[in-house]
Protein backbone atom coordinates (compact mmCIF):
# COMPACT_ATOMS: atom_id res chain seq x y z
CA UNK A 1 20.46 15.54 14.36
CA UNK A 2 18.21 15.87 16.91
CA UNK A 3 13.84 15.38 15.99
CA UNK A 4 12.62 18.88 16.03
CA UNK A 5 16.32 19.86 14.14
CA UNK A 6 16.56 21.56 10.31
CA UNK A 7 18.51 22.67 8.01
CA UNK A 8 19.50 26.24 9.29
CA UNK A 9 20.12 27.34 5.76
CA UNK A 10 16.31 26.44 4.75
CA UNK A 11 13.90 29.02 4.21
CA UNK A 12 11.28 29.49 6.67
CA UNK A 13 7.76 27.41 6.43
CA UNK A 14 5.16 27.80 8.44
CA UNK A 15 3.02 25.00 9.34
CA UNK A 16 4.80 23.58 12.06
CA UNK A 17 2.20 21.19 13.92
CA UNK A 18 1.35 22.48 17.16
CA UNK A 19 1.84 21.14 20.42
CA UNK A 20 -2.34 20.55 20.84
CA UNK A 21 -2.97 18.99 17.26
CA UNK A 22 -0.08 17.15 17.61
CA UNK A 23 -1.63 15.51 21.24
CA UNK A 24 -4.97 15.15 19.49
CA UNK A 25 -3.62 13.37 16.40
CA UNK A 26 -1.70 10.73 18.35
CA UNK A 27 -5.43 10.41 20.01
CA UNK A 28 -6.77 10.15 16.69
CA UNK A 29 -4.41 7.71 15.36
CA UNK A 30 -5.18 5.57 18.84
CA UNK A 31 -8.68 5.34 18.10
CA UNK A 32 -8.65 4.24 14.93
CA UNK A 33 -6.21 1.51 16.07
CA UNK A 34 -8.51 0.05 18.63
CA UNK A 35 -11.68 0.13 15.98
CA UNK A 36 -9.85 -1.64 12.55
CA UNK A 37 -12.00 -2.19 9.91
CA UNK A 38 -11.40 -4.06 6.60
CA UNK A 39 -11.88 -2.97 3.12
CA UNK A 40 -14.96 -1.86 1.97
CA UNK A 41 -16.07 -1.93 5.49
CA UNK A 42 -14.40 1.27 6.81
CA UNK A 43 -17.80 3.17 8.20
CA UNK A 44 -16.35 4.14 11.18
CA UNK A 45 -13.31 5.22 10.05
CA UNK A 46 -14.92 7.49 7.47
CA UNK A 47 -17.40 8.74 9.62
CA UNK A 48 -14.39 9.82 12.27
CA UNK A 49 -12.32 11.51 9.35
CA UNK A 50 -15.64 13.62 8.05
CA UNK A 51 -16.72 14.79 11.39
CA UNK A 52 -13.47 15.96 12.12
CA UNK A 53 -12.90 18.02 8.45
CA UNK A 54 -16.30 19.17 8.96
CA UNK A 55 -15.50 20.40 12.29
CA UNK A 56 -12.76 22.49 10.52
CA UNK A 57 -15.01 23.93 8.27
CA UNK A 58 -14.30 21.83 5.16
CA UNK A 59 -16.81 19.64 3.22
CA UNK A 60 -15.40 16.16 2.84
CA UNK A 61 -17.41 14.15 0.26
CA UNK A 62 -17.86 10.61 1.11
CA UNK A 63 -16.96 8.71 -1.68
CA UNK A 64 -19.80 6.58 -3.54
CA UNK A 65 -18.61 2.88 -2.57
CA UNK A 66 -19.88 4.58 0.63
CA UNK A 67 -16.49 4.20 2.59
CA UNK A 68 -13.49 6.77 2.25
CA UNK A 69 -13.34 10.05 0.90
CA UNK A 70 -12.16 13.27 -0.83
CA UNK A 71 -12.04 16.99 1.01
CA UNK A 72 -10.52 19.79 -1.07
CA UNK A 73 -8.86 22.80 0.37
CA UNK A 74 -7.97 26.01 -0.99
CA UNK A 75 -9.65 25.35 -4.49
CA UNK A 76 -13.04 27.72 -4.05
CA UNK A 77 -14.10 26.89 -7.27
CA UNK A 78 -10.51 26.83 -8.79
CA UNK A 79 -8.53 24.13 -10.64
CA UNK A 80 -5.25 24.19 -9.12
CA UNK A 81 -3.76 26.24 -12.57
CA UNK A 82 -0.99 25.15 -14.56
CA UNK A 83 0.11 22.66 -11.74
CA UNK A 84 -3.65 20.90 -10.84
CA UNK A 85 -4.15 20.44 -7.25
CA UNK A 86 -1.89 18.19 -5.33
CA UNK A 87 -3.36 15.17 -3.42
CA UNK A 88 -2.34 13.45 -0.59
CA UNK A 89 -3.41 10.06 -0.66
CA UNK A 90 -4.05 8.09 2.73
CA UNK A 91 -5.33 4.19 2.63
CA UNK A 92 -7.84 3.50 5.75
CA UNK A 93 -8.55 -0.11 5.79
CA UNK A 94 -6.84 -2.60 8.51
CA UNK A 95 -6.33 -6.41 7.84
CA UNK A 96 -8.17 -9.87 9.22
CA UNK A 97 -5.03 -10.51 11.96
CA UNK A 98 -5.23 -10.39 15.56
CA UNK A 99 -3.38 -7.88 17.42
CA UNK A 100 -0.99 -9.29 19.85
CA UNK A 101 0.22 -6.18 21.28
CA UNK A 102 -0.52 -5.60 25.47
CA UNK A 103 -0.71 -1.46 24.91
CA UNK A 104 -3.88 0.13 25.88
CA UNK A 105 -4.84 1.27 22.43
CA UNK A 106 -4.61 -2.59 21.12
CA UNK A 107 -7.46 -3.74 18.88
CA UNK A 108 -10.61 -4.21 20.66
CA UNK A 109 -11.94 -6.34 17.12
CA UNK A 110 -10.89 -9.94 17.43
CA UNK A 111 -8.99 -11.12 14.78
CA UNK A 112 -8.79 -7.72 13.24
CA UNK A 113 -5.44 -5.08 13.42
CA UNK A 114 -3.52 -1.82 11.57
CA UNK A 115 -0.71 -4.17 10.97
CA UNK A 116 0.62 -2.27 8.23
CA UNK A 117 0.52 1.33 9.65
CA UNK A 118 -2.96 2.72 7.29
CA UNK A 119 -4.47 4.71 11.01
CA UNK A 120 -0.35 6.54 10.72
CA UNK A 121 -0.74 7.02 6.74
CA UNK A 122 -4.58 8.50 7.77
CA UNK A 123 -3.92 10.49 10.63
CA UNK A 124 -0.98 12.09 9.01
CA UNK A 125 -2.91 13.03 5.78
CA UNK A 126 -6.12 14.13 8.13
CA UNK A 127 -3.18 16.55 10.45
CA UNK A 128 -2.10 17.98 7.28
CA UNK A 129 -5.43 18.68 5.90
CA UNK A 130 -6.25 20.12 9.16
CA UNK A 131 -2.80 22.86 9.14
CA UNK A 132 -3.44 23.75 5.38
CA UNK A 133 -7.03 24.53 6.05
CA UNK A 134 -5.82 26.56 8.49
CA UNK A 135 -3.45 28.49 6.22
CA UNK A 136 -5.93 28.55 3.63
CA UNK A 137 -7.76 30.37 5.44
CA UNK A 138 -5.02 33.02 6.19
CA UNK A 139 -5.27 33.09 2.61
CA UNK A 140 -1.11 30.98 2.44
CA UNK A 141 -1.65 27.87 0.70
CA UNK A 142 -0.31 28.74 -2.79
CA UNK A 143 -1.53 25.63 -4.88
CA UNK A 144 -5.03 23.53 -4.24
CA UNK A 145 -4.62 20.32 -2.06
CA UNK A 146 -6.90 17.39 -1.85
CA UNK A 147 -7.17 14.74 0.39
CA UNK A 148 -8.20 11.23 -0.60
CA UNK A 149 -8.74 8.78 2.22
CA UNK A 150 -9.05 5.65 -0.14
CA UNK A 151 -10.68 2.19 1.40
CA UNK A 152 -9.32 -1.36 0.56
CA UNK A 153 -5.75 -1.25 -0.08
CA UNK A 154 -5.43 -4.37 1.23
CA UNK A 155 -8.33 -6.20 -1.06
CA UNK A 156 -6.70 -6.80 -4.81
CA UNK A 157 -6.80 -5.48 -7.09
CA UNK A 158 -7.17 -2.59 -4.49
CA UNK A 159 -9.63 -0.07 -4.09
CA UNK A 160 -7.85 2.81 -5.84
CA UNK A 161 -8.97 1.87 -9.53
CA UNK A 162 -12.51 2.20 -8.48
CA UNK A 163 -11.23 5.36 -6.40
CA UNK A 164 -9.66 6.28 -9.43
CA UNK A 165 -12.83 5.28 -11.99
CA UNK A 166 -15.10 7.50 -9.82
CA UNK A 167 -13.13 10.60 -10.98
CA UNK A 168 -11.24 11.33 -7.63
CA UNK A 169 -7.70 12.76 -9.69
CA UNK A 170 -10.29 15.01 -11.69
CA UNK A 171 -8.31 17.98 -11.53
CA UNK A 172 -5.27 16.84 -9.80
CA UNK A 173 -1.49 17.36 -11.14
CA UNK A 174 0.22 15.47 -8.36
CA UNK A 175 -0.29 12.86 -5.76
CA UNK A 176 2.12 12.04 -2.88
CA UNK A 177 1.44 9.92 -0.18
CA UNK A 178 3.41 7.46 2.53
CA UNK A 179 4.19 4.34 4.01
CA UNK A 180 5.08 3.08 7.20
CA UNK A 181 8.89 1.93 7.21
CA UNK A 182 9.91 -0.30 10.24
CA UNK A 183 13.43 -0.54 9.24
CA UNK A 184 13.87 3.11 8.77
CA UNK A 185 13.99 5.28 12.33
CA UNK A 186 10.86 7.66 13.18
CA UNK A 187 12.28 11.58 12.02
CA UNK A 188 13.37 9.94 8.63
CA UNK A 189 12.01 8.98 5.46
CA UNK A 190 13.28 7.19 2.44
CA UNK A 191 13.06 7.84 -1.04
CA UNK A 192 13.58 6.33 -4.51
CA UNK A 193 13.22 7.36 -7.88
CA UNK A 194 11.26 4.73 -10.32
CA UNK A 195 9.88 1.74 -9.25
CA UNK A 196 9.97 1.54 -5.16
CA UNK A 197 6.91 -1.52 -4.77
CA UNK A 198 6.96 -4.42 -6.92
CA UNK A 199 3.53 -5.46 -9.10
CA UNK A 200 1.61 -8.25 -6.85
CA UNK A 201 -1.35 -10.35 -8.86
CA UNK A 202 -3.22 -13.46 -7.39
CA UNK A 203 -3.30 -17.00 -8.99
CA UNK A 204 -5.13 -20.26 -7.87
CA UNK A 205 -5.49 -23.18 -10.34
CA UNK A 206 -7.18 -26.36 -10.24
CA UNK A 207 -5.97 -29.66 -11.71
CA UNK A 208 -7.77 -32.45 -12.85
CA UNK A 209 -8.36 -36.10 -13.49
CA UNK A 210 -9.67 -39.66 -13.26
CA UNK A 211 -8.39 -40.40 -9.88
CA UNK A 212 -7.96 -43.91 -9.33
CA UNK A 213 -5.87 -46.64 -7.29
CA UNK A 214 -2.59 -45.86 -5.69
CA UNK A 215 -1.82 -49.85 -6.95
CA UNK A 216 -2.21 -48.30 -10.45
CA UNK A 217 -1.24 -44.56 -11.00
CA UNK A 218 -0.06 -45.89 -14.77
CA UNK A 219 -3.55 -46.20 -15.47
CA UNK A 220 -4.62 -42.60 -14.55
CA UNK A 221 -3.75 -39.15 -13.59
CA UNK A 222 -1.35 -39.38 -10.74
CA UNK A 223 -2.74 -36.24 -9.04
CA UNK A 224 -0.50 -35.56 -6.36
CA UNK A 225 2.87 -35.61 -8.50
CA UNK A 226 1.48 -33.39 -11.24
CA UNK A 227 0.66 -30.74 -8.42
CA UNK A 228 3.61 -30.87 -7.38
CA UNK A 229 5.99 -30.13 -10.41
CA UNK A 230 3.12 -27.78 -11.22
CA UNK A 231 4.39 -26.18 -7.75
CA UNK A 232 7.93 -26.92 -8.19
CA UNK A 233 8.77 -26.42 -12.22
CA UNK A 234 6.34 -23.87 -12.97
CA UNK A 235 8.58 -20.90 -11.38
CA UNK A 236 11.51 -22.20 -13.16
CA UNK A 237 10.40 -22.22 -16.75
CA UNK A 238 9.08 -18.78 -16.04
CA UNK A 239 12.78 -17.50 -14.43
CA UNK A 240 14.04 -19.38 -18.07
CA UNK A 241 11.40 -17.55 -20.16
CA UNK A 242 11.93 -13.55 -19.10
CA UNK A 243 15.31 -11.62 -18.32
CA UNK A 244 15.83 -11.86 -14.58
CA UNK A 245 16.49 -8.89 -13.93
CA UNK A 246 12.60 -8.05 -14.24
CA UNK A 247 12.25 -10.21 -10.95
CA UNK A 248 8.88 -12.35 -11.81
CA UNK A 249 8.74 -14.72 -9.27
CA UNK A 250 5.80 -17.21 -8.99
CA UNK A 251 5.32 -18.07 -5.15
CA UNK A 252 2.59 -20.60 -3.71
CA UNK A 253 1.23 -20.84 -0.41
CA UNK A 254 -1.24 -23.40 -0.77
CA UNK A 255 -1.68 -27.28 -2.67
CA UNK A 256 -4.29 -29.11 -1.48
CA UNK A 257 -5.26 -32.59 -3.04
CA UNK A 258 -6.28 -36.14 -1.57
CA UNK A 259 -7.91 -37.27 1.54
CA UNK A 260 -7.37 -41.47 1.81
CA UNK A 261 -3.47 -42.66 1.38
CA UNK A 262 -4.34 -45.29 -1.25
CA UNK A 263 -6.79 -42.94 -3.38
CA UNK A 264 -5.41 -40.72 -6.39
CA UNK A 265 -7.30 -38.10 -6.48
CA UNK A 266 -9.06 -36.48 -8.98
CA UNK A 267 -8.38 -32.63 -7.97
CA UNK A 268 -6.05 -30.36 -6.79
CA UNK A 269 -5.50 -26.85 -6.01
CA UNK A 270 -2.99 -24.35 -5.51
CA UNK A 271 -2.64 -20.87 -5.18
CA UNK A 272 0.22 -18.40 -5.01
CA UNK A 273 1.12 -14.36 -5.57
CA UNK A 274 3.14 -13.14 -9.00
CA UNK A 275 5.01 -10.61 -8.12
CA UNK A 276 7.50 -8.56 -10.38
CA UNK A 277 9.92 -5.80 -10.35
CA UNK A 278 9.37 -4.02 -13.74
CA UNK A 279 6.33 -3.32 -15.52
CA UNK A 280 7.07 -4.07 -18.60
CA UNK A 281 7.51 -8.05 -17.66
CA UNK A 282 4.04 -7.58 -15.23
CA UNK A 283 2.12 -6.44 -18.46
CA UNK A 284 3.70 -10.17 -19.90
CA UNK A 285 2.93 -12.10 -16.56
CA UNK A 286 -0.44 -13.67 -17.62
CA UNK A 287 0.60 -15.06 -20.83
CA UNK A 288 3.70 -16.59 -19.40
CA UNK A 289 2.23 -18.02 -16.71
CA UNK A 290 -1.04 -19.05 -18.31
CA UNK A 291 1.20 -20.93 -20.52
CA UNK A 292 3.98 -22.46 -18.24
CA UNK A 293 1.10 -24.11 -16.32
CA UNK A 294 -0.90 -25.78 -19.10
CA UNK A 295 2.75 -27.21 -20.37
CA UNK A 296 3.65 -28.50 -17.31
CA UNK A 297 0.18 -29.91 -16.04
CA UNK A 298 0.10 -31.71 -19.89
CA UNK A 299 3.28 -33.22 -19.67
CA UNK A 300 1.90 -34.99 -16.36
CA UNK A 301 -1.71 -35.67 -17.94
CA UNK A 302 -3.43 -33.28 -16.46
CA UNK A 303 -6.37 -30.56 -16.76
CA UNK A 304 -6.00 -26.77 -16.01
CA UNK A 305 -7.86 -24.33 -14.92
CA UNK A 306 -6.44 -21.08 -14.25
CA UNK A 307 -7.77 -18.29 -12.16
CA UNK A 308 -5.03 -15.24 -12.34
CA UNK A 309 -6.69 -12.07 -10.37
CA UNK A 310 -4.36 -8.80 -11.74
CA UNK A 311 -3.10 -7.19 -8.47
CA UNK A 312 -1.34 -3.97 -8.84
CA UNK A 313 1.76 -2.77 -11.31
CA UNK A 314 4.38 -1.45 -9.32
CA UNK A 315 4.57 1.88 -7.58
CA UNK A 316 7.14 3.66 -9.86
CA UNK A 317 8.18 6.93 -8.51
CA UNK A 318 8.22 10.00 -10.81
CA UNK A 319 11.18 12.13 -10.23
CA UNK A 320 10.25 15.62 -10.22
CA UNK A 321 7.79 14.39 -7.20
CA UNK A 322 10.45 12.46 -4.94
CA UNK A 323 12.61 15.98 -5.47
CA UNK A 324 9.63 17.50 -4.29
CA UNK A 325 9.42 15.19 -1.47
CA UNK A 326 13.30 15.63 -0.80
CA UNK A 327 13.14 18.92 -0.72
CA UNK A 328 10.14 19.56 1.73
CA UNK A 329 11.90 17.13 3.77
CA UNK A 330 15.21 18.62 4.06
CA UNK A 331 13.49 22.69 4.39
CA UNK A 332 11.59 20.85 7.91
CA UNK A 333 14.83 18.46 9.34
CA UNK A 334 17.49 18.87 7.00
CA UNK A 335 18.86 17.01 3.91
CA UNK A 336 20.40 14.44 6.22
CA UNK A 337 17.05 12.82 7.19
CA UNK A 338 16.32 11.87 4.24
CA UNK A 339 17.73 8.40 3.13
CA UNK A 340 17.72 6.23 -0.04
CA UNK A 341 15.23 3.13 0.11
CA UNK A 342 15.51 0.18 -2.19
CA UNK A 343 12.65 -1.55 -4.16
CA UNK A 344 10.23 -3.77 -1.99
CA UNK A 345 8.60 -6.91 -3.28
CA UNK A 346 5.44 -5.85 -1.51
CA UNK A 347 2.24 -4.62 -3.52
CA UNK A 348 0.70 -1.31 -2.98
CA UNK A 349 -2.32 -0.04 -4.96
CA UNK A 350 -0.76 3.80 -5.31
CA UNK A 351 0.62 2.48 -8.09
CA UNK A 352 -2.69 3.14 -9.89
CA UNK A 353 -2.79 6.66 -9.63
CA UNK A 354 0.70 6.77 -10.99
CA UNK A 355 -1.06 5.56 -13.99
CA UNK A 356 -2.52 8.63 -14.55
CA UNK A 357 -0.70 11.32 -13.03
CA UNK A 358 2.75 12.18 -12.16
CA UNK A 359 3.50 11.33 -8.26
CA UNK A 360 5.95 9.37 -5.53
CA UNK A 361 5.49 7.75 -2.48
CA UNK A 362 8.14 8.30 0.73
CA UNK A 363 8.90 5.33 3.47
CA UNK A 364 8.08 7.08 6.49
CA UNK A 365 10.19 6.27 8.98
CA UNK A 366 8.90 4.60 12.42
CA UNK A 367 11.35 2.75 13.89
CA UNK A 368 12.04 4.24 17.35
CA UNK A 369 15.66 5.86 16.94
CA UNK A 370 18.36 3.13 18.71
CA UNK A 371 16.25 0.02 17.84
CA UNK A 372 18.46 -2.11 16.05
CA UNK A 373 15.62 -3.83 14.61
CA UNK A 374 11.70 -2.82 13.82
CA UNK A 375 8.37 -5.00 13.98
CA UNK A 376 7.64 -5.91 10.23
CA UNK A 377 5.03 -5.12 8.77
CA UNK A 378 1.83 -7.36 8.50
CA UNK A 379 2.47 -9.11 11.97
CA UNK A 380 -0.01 -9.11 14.75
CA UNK A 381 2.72 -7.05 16.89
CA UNK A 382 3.32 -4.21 14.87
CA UNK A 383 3.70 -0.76 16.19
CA UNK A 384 5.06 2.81 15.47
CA UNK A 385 7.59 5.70 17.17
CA UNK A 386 4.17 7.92 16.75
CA UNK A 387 6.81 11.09 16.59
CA UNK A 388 6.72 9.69 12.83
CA UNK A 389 3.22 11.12 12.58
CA UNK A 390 4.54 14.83 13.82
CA UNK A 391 7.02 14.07 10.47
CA UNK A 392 4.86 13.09 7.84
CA UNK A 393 2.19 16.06 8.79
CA UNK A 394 5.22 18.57 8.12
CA UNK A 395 6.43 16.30 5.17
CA UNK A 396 3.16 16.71 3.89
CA UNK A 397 2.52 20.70 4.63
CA UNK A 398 5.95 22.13 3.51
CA UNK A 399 5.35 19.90 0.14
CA UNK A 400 2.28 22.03 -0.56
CA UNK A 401 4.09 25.02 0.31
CA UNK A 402 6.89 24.88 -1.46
């Protein structure tokens, strides 16, 4: 199927992005590229998105951690009815990597990039906003929509809980939103029903004792070994302790202890990620944890102290919202652009908005069609097909249409 194809059969939307908007949004999305800003530090970014609502005659509220923000359209005063309003979620922030790309809209921020495609996810929420205001107005939008440009995805435990604890789903019966997909090709998205992220905490701990001579590690703490079967045994009497098929893995990417070869020291540290597949067995991850360290640093004579920083539960699709998302899909480019998507192990903050209302997220699809492999995400080299931000516009108008 070609890009611009769909399904013949489908009825009729309109919508479609124009030629001009779509030229301006690939502008749009370059800009924001070559200015990344981190979480909680997204001024520019918000002040870009509100001029440009404002400039379409909507009223975007800034939100009050003073980056990111909400715009409604179509509600005049109005609650959405039966169905609430539906939001489209976008996340805004970038993250502390240099980009290594040599394209003229690289980041001009040193050590500072949209590695994980949040200017695609915003520009294709701010292009949608801008075609439903514009049917709004022709008095064709049949439900609310509102669009929630959230900051500091990338900070756990994420910036949607505040976004959330500041009222922003106050009305709302649905959120949708998307993320970049390298190993899907731009003009597709994937879907899943149930969980599609996996829940992603933070854990550093500290051991302690005596130090002492490397001539006599019988008479103290020998630091160094009990870090590492703290590092090594750790994950395995946590695999032994929960069914495995709830996929809570312990993972470490940094011990640090010692500083003289014939010293035993009398600290280390390590920290790591939790991540898991199911809820259920994330809402148990602190106890097990908690106590498979403390067993482990005893047995070896040491002290523990535990720092575990909840993340984010997994994003776990609801089902009448991924048909949604199937369907708007397959009315713009046909059933057969739509493919199934397995469960990452990645962490993604939408998950708490699922939390409180029914809603999916889609892996947009930017792999450049013939590619036989995509950049990854979170490398300083990353880059989109943009024609994926001409898809998730329409992915994101005919769902409010339909």
């Amino acid at each position: 199927m070609s890009r611009e194809a769909a399904d013949p059969h489908a009825p009729a939307l309109p919508g479609t992005l124009p030629e001009p908007l779509r030229a301006e949004l690939i502008a749009f999305r370059r800009d924001l590229h070559m200015h990344p800003e981190l979480g909680n530090q997204e001024h520019r970014t918000t002040a870009a998105l509100k001029d440009r609502l404002e400039r379409a005659g909507l009223r975007p509220r800034v939100l009050a951690t003073g980056t990111g923000l909400l715009c409604d359209i179509g509600t005049d005063g109005a609650d959405g009815g039966a169905d609430g309003i539906l939001a489209l979620r976008a996340d805004i922030d970038a993250l502390p990597i240099p980009d290594t790309k040599t394209v003229d809209y690289a980041s001009t921020v040193p050590g500072r990039a949209h590695a994980c495609g949040h200017d695609v996810h915003t520009t294709v929420v701010l292009g949608a906003g801008l075609v439903l205001a514009g049917l709004a107005r022709e008095g064709r939008l049949p439900r609310p929509v509102r669009l929630l440009f959230q900051p500091a995805e990338e900070v756990l435990p994420g910036g949607a809980a505040e976004v959330v604890a500041g009222g922003a789903l106050e009305g709302v019966g649905r959120i949708l939103a998307v993320h970049c997909d390298p190993r899907v090709d731009a003009g597709r998205i994937g879907l899943r029903t149930g969980p599609i992220t996996s829940a992603c905490d933070r854990l550093e701990v500290a051991l302690e004792g005596p130090g002492g001579h490397t001539a006599r590690p019988h008479l103290t703490t020998d630091m160094v070994t009990a870090a590492a079967r703290v590092a090594l045994d750790v994950p395995a009497v946590i695999a032994r302790r929960i069914d495995a098929r709830a996929g809570l893995a312990v993972t470490w990417g940094r011990l640090e202890t010692g500083h003289a070869c014939n010293v035993i020291p009398q600290r280390a540290t390590l920290a790591g990620t939790v991540r898991c597949l199911e809820l259920d067995a994330w809402r148990q991850a602190p106890d097990l944890v908690h106590a498979a360290i403390d067993e482990v640093a005893a047995l070896h004579g040491a002290k523990s102290q535990i720092g575990y920083v909840r993340g984010v539960p997994p994003v776990v699709n609801e089902a009448g919202s991924v048909q949604l998302l199937h369907d708007a899909m397959a009315a713009r480019r046909g059933a057969d652009a739509v493919e199934g998507t397995e469960q990452s192990l990645g962490g993604e903050d939408f998950s708490w908005y699922l939390e409180h209302v029914p809603g999916a997220m889609a892996r947009l699809g930017v792999r450049p069609p013939g590619e036989l492999s995509g950049l990854d995400l979170h490398r300083g080299d990353f880059d989109v097909d943009e024609h994926a931000i001409t898809v998730g516009v329409e992915l994101f108008t005919a769902a409010a249409l339909l």
